[in-house]
N, C-alpha and C. Protein backbone atom coordinates (compact mmCIF):
# COMPACT_ATOMS: atom_id res chain seq x y z
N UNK A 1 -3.55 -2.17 14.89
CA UNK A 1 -4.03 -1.13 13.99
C UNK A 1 -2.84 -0.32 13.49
N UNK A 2 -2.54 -0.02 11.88
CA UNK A 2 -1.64 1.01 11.83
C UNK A 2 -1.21 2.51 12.46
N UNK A 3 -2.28 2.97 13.18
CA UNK A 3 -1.98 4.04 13.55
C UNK A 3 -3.63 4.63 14.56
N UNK A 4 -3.10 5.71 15.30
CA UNK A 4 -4.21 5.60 16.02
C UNK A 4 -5.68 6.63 14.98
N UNK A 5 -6.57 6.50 15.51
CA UNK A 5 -7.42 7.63 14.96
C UNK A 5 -8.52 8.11 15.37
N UNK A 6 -9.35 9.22 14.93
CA UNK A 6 -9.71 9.82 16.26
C UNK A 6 -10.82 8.67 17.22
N UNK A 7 -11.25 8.86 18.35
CA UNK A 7 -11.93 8.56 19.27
C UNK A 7 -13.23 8.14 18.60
N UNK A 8 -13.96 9.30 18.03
CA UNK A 8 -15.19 8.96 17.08
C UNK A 8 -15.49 8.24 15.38
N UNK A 9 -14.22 7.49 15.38
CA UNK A 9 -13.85 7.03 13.94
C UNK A 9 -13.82 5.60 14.63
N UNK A 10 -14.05 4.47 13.60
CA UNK A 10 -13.98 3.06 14.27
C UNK A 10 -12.90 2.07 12.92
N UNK A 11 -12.10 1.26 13.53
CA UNK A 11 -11.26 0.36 12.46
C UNK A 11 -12.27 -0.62 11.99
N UNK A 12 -12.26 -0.98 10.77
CA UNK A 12 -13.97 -2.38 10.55
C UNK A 12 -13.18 -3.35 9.84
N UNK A 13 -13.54 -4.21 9.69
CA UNK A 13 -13.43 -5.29 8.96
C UNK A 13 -14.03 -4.92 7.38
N UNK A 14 -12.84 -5.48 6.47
CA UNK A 14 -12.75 -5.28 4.99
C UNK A 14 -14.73 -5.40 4.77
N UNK A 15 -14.87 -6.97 5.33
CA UNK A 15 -16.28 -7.78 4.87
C UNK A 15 -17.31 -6.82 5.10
N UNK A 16 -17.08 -5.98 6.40
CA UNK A 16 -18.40 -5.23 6.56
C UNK A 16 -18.31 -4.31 5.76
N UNK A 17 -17.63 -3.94 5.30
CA UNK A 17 -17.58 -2.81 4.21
C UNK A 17 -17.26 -2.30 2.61
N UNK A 18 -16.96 -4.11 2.27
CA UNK A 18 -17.26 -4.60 0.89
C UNK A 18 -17.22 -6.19 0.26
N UNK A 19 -16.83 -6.05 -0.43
CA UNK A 19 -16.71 -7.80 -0.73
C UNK A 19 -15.73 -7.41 -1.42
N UNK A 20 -14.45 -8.89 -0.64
CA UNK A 20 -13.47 -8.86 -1.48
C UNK A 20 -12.82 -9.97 -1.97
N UNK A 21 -12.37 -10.30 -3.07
CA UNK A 21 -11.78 -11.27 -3.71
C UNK A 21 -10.72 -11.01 -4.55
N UNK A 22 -9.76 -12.11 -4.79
CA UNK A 22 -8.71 -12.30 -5.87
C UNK A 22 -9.45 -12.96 -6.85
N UNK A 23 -8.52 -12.50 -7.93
CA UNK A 23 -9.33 -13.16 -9.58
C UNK A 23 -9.36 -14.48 -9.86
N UNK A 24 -9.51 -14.73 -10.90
CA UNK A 24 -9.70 -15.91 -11.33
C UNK A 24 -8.03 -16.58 -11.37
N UNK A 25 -7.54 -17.83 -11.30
CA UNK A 25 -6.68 -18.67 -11.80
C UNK A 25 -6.38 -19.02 -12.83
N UNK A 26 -5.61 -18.64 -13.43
CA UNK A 26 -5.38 -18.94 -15.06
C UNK A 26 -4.54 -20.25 -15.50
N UNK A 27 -5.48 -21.10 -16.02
CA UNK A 27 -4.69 -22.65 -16.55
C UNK A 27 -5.00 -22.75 -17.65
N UNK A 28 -3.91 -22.00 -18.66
CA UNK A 28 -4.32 -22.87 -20.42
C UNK A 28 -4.59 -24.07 -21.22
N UNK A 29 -4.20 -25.30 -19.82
CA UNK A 29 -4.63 -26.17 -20.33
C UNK A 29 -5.96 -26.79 -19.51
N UNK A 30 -6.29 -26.30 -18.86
CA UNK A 30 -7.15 -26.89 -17.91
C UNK A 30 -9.14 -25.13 -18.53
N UNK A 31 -8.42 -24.15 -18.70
CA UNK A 31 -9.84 -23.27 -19.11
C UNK A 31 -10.34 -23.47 -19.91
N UNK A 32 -11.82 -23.30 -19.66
CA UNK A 32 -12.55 -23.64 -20.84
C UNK A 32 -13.70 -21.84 -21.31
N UNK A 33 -14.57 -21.87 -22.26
CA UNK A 33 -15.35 -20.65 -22.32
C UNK A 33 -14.67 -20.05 -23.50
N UNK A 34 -15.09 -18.84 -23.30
CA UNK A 34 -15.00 -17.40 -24.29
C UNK A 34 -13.81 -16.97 -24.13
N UNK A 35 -12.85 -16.70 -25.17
CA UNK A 35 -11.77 -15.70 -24.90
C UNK A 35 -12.15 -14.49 -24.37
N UNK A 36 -12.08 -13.76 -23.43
CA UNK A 36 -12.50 -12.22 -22.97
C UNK A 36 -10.58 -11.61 -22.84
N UNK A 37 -10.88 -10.35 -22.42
CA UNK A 37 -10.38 -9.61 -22.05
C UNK A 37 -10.09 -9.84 -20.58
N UNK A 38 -8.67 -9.48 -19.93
CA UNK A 38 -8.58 -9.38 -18.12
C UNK A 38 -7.24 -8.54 -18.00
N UNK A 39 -7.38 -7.94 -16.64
CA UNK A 39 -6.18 -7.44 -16.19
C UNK A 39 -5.83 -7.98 -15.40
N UNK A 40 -4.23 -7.94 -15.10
CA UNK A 40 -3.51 -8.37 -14.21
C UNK A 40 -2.79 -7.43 -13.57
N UNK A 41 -1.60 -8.03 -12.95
CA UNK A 41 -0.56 -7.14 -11.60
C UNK A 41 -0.35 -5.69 -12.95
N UNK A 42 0.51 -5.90 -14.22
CA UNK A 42 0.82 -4.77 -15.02
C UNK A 42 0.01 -3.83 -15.10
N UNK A 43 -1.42 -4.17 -15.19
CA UNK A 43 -2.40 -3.12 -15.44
C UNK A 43 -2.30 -1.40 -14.17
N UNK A 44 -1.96 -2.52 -13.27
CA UNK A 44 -2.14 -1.47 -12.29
C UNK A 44 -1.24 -0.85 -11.88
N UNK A 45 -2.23 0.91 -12.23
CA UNK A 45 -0.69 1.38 -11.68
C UNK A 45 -1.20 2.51 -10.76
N UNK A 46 0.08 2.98 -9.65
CA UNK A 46 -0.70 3.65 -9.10
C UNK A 46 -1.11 4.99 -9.29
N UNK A 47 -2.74 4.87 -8.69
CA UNK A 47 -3.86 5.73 -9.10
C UNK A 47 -4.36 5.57 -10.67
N UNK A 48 -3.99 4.28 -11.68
CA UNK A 48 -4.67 4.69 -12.89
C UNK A 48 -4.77 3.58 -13.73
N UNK A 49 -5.28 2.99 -14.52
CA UNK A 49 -5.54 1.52 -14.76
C UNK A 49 -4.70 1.44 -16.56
N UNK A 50 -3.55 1.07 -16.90
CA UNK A 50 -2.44 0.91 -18.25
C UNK A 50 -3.48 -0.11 -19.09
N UNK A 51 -4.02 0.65 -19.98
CA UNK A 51 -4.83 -0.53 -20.72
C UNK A 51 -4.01 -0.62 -21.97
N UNK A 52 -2.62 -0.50 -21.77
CA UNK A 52 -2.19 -0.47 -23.39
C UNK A 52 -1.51 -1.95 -23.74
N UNK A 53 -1.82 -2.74 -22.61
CA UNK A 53 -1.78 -4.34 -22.74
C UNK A 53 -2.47 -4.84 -22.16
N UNK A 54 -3.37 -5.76 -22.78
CA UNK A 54 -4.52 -6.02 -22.31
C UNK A 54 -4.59 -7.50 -22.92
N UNK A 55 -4.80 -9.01 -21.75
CA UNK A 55 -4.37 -9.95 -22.27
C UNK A 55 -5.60 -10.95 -22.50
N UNK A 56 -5.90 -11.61 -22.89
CA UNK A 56 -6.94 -12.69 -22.99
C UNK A 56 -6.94 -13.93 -22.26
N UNK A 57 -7.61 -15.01 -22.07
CA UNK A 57 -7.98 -16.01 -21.85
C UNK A 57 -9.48 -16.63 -21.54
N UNK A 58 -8.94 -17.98 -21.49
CA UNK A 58 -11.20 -17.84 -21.67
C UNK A 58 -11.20 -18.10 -19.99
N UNK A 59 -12.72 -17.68 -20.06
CA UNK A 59 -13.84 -17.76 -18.87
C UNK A 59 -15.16 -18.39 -19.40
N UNK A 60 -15.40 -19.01 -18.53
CA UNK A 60 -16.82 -19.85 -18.76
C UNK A 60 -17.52 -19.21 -18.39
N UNK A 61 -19.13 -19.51 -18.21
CA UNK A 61 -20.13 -18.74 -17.73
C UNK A 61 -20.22 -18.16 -16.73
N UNK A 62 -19.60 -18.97 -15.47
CA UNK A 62 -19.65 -18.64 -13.91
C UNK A 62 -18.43 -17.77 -13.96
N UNK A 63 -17.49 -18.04 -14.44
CA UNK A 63 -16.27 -17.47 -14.61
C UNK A 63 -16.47 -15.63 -14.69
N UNK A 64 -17.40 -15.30 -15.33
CA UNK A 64 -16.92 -14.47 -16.30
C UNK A 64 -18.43 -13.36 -15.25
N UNK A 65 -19.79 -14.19 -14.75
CA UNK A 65 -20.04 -13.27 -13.48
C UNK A 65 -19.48 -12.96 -12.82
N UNK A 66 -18.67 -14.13 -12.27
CA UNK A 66 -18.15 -13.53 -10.77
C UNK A 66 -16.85 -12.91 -11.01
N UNK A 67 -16.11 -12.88 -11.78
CA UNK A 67 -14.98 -11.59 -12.11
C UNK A 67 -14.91 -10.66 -13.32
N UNK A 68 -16.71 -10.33 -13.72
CA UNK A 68 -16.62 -8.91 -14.03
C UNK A 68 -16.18 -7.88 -13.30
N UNK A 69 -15.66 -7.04 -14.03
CA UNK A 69 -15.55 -5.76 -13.11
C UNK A 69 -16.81 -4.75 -13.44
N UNK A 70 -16.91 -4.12 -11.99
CA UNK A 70 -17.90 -3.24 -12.27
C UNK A 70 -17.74 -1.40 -12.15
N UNK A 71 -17.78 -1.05 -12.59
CA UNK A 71 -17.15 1.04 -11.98
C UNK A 71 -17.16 0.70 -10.71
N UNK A 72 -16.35 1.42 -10.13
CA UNK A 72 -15.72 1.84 -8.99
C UNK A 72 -15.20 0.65 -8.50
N UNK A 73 -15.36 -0.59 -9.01
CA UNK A 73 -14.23 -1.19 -8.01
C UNK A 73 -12.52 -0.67 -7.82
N UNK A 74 -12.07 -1.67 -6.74
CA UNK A 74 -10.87 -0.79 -5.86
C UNK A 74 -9.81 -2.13 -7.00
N UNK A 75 -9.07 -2.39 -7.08
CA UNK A 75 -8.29 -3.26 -7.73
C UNK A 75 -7.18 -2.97 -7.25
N UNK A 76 -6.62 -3.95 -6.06
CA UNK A 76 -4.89 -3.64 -5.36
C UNK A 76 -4.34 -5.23 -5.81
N UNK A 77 -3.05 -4.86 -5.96
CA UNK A 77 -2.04 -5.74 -6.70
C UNK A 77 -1.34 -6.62 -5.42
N UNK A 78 -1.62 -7.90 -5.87
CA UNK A 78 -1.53 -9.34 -4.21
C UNK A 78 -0.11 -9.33 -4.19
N UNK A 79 0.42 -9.31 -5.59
CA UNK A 79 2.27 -9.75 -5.71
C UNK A 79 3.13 -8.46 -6.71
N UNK A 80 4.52 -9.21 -6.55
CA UNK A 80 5.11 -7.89 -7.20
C UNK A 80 5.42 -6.65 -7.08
N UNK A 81 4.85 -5.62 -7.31
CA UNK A 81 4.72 -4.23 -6.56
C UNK A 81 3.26 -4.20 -5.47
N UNK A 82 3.62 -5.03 -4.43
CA UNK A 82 2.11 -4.94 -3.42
C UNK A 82 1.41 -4.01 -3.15
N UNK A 83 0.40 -4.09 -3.32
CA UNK A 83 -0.40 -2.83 -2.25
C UNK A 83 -0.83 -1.86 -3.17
N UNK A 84 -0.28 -1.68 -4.90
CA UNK A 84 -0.31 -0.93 -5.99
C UNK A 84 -2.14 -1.06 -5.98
N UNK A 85 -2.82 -0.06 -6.69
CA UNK A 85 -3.83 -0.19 -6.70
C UNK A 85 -4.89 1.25 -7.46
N UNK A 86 -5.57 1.12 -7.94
CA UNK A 86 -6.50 1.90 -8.81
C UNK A 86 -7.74 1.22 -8.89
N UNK A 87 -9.01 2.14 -9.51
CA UNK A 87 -10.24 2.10 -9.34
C UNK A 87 -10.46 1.83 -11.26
N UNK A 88 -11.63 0.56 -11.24
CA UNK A 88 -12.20 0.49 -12.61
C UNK A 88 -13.06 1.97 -12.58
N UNK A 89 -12.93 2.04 -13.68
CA UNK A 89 -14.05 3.42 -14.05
C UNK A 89 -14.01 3.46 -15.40
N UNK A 90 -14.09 2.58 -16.30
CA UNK A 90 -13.93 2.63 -17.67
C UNK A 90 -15.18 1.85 -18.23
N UNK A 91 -15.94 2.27 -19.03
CA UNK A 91 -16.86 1.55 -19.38
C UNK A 91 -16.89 0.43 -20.84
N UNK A 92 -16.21 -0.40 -19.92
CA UNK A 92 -16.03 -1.56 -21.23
C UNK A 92 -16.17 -2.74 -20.44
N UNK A 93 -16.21 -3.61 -21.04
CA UNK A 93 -16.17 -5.00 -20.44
C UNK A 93 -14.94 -5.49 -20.30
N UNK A 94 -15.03 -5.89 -18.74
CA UNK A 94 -13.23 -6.46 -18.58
C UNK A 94 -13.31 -7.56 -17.54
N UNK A 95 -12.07 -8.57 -17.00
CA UNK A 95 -12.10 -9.30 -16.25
C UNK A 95 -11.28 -9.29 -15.49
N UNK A 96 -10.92 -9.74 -14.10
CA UNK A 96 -9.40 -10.02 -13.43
C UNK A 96 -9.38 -11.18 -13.00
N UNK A 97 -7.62 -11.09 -12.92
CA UNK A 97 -6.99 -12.64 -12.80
C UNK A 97 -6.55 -12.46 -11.09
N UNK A 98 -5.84 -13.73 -10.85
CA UNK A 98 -5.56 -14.02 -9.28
C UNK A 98 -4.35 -12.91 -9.09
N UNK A 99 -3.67 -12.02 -9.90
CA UNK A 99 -2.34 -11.16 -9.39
C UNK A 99 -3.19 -10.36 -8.77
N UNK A 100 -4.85 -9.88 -8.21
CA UNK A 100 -5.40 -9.08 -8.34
C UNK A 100 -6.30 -9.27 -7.23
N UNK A 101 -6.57 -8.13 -6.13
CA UNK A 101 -7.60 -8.48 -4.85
C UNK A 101 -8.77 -7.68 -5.71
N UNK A 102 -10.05 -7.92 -5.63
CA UNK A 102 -10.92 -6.72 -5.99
C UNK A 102 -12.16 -6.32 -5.00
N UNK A 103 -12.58 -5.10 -4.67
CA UNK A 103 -12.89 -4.88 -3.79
C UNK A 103 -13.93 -3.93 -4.22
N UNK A 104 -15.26 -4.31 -3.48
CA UNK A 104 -16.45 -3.73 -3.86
C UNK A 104 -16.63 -3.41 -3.01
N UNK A 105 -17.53 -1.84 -2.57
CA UNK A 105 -17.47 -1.23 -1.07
C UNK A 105 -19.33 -1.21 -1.40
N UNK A 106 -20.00 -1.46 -0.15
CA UNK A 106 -21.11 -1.24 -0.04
C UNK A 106 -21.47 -0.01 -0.12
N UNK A 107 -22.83 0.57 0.47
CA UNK A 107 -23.30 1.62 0.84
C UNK A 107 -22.73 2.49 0.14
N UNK A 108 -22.55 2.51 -1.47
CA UNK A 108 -21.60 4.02 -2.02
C UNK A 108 -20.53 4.83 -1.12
N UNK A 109 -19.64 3.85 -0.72
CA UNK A 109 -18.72 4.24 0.02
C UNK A 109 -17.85 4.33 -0.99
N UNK A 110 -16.92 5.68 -1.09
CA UNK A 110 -16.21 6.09 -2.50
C UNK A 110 -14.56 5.63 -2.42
N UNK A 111 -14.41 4.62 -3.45
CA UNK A 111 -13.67 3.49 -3.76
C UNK A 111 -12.46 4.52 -3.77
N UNK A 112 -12.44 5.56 -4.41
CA UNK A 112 -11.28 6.85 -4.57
C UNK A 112 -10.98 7.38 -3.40
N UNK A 113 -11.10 7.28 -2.27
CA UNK A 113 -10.89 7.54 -0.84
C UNK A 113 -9.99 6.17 -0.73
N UNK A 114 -10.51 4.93 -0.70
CA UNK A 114 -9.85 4.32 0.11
C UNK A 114 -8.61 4.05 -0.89
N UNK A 115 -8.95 3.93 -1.86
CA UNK A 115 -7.28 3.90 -3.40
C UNK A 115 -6.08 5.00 -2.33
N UNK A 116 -6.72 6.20 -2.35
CA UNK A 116 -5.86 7.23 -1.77
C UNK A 116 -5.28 6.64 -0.23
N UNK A 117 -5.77 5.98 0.27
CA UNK A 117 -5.70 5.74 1.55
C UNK A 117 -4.91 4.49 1.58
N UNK A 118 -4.96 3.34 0.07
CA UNK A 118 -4.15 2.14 0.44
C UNK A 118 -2.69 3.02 -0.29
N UNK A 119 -2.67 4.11 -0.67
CA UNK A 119 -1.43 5.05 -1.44
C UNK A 119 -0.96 5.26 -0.59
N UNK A 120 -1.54 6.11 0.49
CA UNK A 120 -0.65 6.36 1.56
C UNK A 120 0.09 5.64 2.52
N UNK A 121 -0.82 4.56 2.74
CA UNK A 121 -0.18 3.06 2.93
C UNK A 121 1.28 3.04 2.81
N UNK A 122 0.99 2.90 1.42
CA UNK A 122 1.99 2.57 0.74
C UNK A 122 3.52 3.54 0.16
N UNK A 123 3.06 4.17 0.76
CA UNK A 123 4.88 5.73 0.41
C UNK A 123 4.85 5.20 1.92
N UNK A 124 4.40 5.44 2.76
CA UNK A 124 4.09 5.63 4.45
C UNK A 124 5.11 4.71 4.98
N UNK A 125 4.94 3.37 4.43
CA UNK A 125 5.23 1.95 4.74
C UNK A 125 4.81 1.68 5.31
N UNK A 126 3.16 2.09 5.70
CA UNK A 126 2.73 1.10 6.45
C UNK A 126 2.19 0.01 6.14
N UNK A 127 1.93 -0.36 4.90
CA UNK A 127 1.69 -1.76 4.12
C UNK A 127 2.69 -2.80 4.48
N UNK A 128 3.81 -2.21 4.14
CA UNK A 128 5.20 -2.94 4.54
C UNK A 128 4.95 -4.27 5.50
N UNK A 129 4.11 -4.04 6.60
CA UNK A 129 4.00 -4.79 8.04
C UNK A 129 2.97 -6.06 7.71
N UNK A 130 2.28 -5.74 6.16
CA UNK A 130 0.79 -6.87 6.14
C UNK A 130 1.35 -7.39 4.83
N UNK A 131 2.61 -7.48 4.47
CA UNK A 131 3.25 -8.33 3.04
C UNK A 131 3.25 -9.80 3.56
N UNK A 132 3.45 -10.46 3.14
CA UNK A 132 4.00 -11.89 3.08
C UNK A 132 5.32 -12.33 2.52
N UNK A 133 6.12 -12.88 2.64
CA UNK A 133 6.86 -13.47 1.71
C UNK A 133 8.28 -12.45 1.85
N UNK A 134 9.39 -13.54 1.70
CA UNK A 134 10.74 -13.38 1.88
C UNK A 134 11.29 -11.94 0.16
N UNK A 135 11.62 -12.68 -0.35
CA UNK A 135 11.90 -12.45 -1.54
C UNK A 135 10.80 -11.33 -2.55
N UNK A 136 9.79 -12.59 -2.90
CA UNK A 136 8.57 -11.83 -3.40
C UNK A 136 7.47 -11.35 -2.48
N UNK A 137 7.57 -10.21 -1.96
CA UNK A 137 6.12 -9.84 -1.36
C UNK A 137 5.11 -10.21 -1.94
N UNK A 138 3.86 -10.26 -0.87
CA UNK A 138 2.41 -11.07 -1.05
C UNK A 138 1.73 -9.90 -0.22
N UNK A 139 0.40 -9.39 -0.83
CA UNK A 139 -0.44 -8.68 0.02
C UNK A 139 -1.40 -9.56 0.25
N UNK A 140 -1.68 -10.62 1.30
CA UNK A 140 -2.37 -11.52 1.22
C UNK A 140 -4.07 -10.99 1.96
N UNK A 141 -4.74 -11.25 1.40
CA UNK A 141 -6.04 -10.89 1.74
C UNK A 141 -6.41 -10.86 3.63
N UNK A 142 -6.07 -11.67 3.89
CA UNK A 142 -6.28 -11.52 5.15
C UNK A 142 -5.76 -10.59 6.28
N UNK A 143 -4.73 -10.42 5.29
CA UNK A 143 -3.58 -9.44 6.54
C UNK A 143 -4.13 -7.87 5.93
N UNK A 144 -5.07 -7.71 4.89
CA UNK A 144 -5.45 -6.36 4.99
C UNK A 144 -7.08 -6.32 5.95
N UNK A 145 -7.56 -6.94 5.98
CA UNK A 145 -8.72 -7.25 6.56
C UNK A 145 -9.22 -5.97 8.01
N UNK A 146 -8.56 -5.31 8.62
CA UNK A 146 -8.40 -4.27 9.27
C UNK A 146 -7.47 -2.80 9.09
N UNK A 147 -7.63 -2.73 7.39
CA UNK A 147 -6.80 -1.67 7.10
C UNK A 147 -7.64 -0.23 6.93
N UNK A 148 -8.45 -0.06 7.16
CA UNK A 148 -10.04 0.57 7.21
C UNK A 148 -10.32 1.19 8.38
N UNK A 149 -10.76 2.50 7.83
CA UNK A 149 -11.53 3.08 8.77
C UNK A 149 -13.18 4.23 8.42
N UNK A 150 -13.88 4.11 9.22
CA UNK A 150 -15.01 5.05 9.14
C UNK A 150 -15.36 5.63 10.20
N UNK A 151 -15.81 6.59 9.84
CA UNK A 151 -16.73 7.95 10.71
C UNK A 151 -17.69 7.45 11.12
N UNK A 152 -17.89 7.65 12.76
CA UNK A 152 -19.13 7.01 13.31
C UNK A 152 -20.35 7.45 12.72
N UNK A 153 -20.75 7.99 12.12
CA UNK A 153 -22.48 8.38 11.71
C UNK A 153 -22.31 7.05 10.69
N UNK A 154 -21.50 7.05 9.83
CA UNK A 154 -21.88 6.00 8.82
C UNK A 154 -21.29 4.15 9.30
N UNK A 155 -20.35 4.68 10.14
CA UNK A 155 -20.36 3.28 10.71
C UNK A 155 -21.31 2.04 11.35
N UNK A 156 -21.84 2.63 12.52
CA UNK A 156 -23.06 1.57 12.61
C UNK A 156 -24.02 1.09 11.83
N UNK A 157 -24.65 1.97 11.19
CA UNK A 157 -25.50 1.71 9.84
C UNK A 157 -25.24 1.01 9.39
N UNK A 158 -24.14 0.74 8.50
CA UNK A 158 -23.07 0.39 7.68
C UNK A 158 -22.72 -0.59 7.93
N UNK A 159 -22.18 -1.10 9.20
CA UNK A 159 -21.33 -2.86 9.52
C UNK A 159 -22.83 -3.19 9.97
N UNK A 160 -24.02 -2.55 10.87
CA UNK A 160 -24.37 -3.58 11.11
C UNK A 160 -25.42 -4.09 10.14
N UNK A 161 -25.74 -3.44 9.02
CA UNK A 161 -26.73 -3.76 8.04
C UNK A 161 -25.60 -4.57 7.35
N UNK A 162 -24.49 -4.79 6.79
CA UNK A 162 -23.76 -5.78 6.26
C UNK A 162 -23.47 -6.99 6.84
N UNK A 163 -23.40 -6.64 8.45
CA UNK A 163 -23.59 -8.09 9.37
C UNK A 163 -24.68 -8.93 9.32
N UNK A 164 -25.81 -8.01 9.37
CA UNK A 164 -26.82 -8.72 9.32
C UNK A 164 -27.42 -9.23 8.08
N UNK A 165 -26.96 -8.73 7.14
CA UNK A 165 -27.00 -9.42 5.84
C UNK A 165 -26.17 -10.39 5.35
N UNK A 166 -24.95 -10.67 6.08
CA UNK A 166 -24.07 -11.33 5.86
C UNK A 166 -24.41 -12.37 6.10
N UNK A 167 -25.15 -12.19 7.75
CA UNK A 167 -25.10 -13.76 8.63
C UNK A 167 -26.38 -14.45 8.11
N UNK A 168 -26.85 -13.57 7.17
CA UNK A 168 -28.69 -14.16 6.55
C UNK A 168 -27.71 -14.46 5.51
N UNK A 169 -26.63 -14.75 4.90
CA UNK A 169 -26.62 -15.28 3.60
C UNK A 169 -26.06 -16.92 4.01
């Protein structure tokens, strides 16, 4: 665990407490679909989303459900400047690519808490310890997977109604 915290607070697993994924893979010769809109690693900056380049490629049908963005997702950057990260809150239609983890928190758990919290991370250095990679750092999905924490009133509720919904899917 990065650090200790209090007695009545519990560390959880990313899964119990949202769904998370990297974007789509981008192959110009291999995509097919709609040109849309997507962000990548540039977009993000920290605490605030640079829409003043904004790039295209197509997405097909399935494509283009499963990496909408929706308000409040968390959007942290996998390569490059790691660990960088800001919240959608813009109401337009947009997409993300694989430079990009995205992270949906259940139970209206407020996405602007944990942004602040992968920030502090990140001046802190405690991200530093869950990078990958020699040269180019990697925030690889798995190694954040216990970077989380909650307050026991909302904790049990919380993991075990996502467990148990999980293990029914």
């Amino acid at each position: 665990m990065p650090f200790e915290i209090p007695d009545n607070w519990e560390w959880v697993h990313i899964n119990d407490i949202a769904e998370s994924y990297l974007g789509k893979t981008l192959n110009k010769t291999k995509d097919i679909g709609e040109s849309v809109p997507y962000l990548c690693s540039i977009n993000i900056q920290s605490d605030y989303i640079d829409m003043n380049t904004i790039k295209i490629a197509k997405f097909n049908e399935a494509e283009k459900q499963k990496y909408l963005l929706q308000d409040g997702d968390l959007l942290i950057c996998e390569g490059g400047d790691a660990g960088r990260s800001a919240v959608w809150n813009k109401n337009k239609t947009m997409y993300y690519q694989n430079a990009l983890h995205r992270v949906r928190f259940y139970e209206k758990l407020n996405p602007v808490f944990y942004q602040r919290v992968l920030s502090f991370y990140k001046v802190s250095k405690i991200l530093d310890n869950y990078f990958k990679g020699v040269t180019i750092k990697h925030f690889v999905q798995n190694h954040y997977f216990h970077l989380f924490s909650l307050p026991p009133l909302r904790t049990h509720r919380i993991v075990a109604n996502f467990r148990l919904n999980r293990d029914e899917k």
